[in-house]
Protein backbone atom coordinates (compact mmCIF):
# COMPACT_ATOMS: atom_id res chain seq x y z
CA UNK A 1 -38.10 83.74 -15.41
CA UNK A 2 -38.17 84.83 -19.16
CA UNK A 3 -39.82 88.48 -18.39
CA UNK A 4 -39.42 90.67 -21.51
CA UNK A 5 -36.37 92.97 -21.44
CA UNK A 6 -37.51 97.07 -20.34
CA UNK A 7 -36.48 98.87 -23.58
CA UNK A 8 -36.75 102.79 -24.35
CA UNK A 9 -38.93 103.89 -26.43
CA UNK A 10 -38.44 107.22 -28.75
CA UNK A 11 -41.77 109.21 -27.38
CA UNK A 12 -41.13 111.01 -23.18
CA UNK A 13 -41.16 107.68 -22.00
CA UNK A 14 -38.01 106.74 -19.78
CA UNK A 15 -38.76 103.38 -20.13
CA UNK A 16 -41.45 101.09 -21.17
CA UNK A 17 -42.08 97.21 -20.75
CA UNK A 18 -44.69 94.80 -22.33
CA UNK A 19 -46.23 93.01 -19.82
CA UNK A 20 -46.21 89.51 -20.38
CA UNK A 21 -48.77 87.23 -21.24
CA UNK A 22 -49.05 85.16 -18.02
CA UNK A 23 -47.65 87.79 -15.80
CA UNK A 24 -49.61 89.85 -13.10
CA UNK A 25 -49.78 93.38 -13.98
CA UNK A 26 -48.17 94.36 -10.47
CA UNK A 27 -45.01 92.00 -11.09
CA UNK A 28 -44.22 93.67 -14.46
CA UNK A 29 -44.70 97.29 -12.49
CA UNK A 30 -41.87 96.14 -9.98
CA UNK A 31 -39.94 95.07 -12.16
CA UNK A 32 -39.81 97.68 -14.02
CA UNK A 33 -39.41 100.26 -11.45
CA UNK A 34 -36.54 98.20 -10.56
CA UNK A 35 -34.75 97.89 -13.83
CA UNK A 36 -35.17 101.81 -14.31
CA UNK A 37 -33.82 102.94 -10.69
CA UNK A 38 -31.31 99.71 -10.88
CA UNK A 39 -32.52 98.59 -7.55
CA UNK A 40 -33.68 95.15 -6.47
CA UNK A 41 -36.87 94.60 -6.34
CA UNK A 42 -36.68 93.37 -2.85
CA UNK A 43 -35.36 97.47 -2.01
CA UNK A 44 -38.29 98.70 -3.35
CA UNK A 45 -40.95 100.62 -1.55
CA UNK A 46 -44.02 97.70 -1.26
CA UNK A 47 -46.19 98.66 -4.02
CA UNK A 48 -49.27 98.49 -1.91
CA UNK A 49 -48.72 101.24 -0.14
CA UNK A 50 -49.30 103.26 -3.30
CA UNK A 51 -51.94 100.90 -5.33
CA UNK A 52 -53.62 97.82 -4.28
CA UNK A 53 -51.46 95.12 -6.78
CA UNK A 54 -55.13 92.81 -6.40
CA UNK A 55 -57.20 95.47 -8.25
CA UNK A 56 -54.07 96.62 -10.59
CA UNK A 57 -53.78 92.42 -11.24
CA UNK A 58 -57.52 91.92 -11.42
CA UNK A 59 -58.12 95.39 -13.62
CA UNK A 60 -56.00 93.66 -16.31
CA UNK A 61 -56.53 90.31 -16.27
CA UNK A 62 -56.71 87.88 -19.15
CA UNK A 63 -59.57 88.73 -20.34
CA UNK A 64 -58.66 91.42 -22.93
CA UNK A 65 -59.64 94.06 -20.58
CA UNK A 66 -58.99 97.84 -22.39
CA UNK A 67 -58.14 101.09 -20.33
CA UNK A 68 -55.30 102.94 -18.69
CA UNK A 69 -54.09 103.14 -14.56
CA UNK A 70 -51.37 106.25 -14.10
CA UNK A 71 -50.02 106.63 -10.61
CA UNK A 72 -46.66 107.55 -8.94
CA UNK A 73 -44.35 105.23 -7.41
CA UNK A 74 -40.63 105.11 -6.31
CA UNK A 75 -40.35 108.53 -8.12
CA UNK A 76 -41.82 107.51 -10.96
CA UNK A 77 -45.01 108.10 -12.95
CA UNK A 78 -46.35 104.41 -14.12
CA UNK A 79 -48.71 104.54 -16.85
CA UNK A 80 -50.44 101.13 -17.29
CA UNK A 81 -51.98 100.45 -20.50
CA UNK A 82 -54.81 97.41 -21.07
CA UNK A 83 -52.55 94.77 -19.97
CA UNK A 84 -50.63 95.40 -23.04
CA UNK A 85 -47.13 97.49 -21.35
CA UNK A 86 -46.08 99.52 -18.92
CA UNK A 87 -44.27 103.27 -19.04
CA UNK A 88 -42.51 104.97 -16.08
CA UNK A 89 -41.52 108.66 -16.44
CA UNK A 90 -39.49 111.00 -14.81
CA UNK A 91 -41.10 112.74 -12.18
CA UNK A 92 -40.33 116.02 -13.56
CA UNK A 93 -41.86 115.03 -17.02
CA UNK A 94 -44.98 113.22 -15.52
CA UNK A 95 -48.14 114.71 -16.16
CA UNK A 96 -50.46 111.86 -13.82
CA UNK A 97 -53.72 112.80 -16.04
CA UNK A 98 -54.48 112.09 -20.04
């Protein structure tokens, strides 16, 4: 698979990944929970027991949907923005609302 690499960007942001073009929103979330916490994805807490990866996929589909999803997972905050890329914080610098 030819995911984009998880970089660091210069803002709080511990990490942040573009999601790519033909890739569900909730596959570029676990994978970038697990490239942050170096753990396989397969280790990972399911991510439907903290959002439902349907509505995160169907929220940001193709269709150039705009808007922003924040929620916690695997001790992270996850800040997904209009199918564009994904953030994950540090807990202890996550502020869940705008």
């Amino acid at each position: 698979m030819n995911d984009p690499a998880p970089t660091t960007s210069d803002d709080s942001a511990l990490l942040w990944r573009p999601i790519g073009a033909d890739e569900p929103c909730s596959t570029a979330v676990v994978d970038a929970v697990a490239a942050a916490s170096n753990t396989d994805q397969t280790d990972l807490r399911p991510l439907y027991e903290t959002i439902d990866p349907d509505m995160l996929d169907s929220l940001f589909g193709s269709d150039g949907s705009d808007g922003t999803v924040r929620f916690e997972y695997e001790n992270y905050g996850v800040v997904v923005q209009a199918n564009e890329r994904i953030e994950l914080y540090e807990r202890s610098d996550w502020t869940p609302s705008p």
